[in-house]
Protein backbone atom coordinates (compact mmCIF):
# COMPACT_ATOMS: atom_id res chain seq x y z
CA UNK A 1 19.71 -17.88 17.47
CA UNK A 2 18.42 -15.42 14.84
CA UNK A 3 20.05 -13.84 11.84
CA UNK A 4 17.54 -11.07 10.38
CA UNK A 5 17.78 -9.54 6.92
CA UNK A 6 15.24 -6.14 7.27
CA UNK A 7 14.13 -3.97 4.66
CA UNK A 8 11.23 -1.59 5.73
CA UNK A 9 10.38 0.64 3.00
CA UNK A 10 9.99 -1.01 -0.88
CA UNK A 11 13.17 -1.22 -2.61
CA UNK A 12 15.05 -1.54 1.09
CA UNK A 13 15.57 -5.47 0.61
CA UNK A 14 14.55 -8.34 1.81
CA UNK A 15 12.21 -8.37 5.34
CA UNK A 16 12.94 -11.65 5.95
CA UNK A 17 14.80 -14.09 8.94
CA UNK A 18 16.11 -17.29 10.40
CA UNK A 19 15.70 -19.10 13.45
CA UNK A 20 16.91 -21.93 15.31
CA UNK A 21 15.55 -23.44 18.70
CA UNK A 22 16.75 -26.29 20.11
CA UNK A 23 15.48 -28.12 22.88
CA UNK A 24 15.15 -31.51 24.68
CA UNK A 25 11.96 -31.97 22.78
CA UNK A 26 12.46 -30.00 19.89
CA UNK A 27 14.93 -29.43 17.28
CA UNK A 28 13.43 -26.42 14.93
CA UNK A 29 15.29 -24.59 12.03
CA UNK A 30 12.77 -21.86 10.16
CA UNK A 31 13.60 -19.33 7.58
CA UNK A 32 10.47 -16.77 6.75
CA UNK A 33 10.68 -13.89 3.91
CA UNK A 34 8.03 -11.62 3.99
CA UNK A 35 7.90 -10.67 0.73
CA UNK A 36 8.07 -13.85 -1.14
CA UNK A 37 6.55 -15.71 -3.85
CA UNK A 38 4.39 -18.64 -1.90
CA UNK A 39 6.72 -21.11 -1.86
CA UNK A 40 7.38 -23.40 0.93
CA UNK A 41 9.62 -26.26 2.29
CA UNK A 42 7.89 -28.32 5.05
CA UNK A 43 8.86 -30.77 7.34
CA UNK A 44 7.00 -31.12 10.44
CA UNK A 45 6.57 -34.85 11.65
CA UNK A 46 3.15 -33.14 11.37
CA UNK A 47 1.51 -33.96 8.05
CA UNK A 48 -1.66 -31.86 9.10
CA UNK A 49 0.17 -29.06 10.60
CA UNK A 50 2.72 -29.38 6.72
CA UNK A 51 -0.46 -28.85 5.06
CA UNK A 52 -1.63 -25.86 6.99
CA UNK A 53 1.67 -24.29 7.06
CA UNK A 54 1.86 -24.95 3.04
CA UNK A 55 -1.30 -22.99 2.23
CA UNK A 56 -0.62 -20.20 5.26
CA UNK A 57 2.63 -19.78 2.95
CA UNK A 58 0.63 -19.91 -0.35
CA UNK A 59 -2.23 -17.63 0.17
CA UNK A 60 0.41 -14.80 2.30
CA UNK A 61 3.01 -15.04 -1.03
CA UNK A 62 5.51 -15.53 2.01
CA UNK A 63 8.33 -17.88 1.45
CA UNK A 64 8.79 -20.73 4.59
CA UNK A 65 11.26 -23.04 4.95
CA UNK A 66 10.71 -25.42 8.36
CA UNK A 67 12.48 -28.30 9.77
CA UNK A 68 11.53 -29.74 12.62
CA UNK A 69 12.80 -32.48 14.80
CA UNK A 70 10.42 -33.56 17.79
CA UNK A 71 9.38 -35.54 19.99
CA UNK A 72 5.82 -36.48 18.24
CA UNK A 73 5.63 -40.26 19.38
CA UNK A 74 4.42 -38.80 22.58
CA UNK A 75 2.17 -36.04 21.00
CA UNK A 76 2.14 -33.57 18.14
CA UNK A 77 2.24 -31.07 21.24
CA UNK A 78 5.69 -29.35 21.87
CA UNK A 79 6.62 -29.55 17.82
CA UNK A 80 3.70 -27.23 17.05
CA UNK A 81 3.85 -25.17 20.31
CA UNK A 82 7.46 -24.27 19.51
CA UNK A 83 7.06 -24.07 15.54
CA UNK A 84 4.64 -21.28 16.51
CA UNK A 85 7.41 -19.80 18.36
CA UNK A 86 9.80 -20.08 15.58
CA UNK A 87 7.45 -18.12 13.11
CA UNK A 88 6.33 -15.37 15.48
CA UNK A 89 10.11 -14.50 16.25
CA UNK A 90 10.96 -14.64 12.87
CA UNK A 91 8.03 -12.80 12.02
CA UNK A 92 9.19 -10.05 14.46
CA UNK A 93 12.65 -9.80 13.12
CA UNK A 94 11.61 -9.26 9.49
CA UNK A 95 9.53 -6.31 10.13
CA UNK A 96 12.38 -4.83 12.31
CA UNK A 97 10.77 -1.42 13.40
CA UNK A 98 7.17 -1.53 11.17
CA UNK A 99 8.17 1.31 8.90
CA UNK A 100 5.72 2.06 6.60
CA UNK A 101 3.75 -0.79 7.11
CA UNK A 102 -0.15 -1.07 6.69
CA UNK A 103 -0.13 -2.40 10.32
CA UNK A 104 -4.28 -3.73 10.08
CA UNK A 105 -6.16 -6.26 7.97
CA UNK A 106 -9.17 -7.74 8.30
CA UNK A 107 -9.64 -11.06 6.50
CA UNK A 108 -12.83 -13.26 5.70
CA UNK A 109 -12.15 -16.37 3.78
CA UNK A 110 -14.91 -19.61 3.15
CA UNK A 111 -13.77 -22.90 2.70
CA UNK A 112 -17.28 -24.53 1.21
CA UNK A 113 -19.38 -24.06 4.05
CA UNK A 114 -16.79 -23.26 6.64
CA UNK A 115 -16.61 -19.59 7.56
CA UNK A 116 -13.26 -18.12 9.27
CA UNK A 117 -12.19 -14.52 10.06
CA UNK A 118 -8.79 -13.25 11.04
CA UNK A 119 -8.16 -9.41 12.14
CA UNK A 120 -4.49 -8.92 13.01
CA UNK A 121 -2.94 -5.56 14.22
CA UNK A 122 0.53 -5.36 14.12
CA UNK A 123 0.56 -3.94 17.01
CA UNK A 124 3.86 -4.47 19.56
CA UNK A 125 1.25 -5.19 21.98
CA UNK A 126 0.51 -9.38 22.01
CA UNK A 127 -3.11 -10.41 22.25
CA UNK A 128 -5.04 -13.25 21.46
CA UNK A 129 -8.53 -13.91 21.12
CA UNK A 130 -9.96 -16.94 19.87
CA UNK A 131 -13.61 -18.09 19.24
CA UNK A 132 -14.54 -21.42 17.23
CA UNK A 133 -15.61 -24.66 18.12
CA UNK A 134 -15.17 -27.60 16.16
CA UNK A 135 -17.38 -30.70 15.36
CA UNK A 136 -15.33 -33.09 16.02
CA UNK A 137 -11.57 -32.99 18.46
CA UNK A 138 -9.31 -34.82 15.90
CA UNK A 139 -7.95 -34.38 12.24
CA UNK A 140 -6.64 -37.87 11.49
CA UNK A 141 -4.47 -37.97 13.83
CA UNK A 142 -3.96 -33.88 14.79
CA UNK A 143 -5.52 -32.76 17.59
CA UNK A 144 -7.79 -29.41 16.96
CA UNK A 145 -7.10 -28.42 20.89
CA UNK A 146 -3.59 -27.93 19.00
CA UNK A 147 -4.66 -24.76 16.46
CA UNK A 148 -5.22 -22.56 19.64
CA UNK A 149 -1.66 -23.36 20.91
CA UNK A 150 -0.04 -22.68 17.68
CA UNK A 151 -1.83 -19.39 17.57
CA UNK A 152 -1.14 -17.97 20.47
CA UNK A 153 2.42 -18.80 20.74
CA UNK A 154 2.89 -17.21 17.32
CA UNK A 155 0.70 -14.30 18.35
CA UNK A 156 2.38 -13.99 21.66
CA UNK A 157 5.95 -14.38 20.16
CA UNK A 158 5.65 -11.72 16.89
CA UNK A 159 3.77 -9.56 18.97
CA UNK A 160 0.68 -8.62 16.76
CA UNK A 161 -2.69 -8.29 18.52
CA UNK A 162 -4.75 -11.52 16.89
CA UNK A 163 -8.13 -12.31 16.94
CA UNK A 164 -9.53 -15.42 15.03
CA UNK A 165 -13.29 -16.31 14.33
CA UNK A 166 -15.09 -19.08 13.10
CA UNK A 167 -18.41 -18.18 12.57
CA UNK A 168 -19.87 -21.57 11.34
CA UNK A 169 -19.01 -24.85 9.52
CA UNK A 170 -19.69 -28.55 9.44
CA UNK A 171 -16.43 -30.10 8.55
CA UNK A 172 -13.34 -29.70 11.07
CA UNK A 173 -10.58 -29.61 8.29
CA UNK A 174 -12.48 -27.06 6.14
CA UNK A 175 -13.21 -24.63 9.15
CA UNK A 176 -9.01 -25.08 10.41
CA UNK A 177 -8.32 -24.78 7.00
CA UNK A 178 -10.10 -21.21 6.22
CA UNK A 179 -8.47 -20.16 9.46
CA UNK A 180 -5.06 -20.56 8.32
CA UNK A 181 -5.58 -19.23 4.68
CA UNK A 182 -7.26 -16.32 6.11
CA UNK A 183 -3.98 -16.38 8.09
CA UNK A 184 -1.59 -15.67 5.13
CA UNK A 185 -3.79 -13.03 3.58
CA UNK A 186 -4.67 -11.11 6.51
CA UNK A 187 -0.79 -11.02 7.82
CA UNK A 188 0.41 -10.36 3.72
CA UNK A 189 -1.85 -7.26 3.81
CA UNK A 190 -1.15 -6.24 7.35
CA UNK A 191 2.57 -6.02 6.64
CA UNK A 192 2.47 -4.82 3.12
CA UNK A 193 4.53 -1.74 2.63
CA UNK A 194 1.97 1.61 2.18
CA UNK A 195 3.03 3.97 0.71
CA UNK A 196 1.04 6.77 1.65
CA UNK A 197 2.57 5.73 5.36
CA UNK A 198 5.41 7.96 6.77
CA UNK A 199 7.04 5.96 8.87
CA UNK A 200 5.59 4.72 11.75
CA UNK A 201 2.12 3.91 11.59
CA UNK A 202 1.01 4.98 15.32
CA UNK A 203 1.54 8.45 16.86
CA UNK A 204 3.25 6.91 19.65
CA UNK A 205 6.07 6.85 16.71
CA UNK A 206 6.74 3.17 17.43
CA UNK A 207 5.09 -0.26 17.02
């Protein structure tokens, strides 16, 4: 179930949606805004995945609200799979047909000596392309095998072409860390309004 509130062009409202998803092993209710202010309600079962989410919502001056219900005494694995879902499809209902959007951004960000890139094209056309490896397969308790899966549901589900790079680091939370800030900034400036842009940015005439 979604309920979308779209404004494309500045002063056309809110770009912003809700979504609900409810499964055997999941029980998901996520509201996203666009053009927010940074702040966030999170509750995952996840406290990793809470604190990713948080600064993904900080550094993209998106508002997020997410509850989640799942099934995480047998792993963290369906609550973050479908969460993923939840934001892509809410990310695709906000932008409703792209108008006047900036539709690319390419985003380096360090965390200390972590190094993570994100280049995001709005695109209509899903891709995902991922390169890092990480010293170590475990967060506390989060698996790292579990960034990947978030990221390409959400990729797959809003859409956006989405290519993620580590280039170096030492320290697993730092490098997961610079990839989800670099996250927020590179999607905030991707689907900022232009506006030098008529319309639709592609001369297909639709995204």
């Amino acid at each position: 179930m979604t309920e979308a509130n779209q404004g494309n062009r500045a002063g056309g409202g809110a770009r912003s949606a809700s979504i609900a998803r409810k499964t055997n092993e999941t029980d998901i209710k996520l509201s996203y805004g666009i053009d927010g202010t940074g702040v966030s309600e999170i509750s995952t079962g996840v406290p990793f995945l809470n604190h990713m989410l948080d600064l993904f919502t900080k550094h993209g001056q998106f508002d997020l609200n997410v509850d989640a219900d799942g099934d995480i005494d047998i792993d963290d694995h369906h609550t973050v799979e479908d969460i993923g879902i939840c934001l892509g499809a809410a990310l695709l209902e906000s932008l409703g047909d792209k108008r006047g959007i900036k539709r690319y951004a390419n985003v380096f960000i360090p965390m200390d000596e972590a190094l993570a890139q994100v280049v995001i094209d709005v695109s209509g056309r899903p891709h995902f392309e991922y390169r890092a490896e990480y010293p170590s397969a475990q967060v506390g308790t989060f698996s790292t095998e579990m960034v990947h899966e978030f990221l390409w549901k959400f990729a797959l589900e809003s859409r956006i072409t989405l290519h993620v790079i580590v280039h170096y680091g030492r320290n697993t939370h730092h490098m997961i860390e610079a990839v989800f800030k670099a996250l927020g900034r590179a999607l905030d400036e991707a689907t900022s309004i232009d506006p030098r842009v008529t319309g639709i940015p592609s001369t297909k005439g639709v995204l």
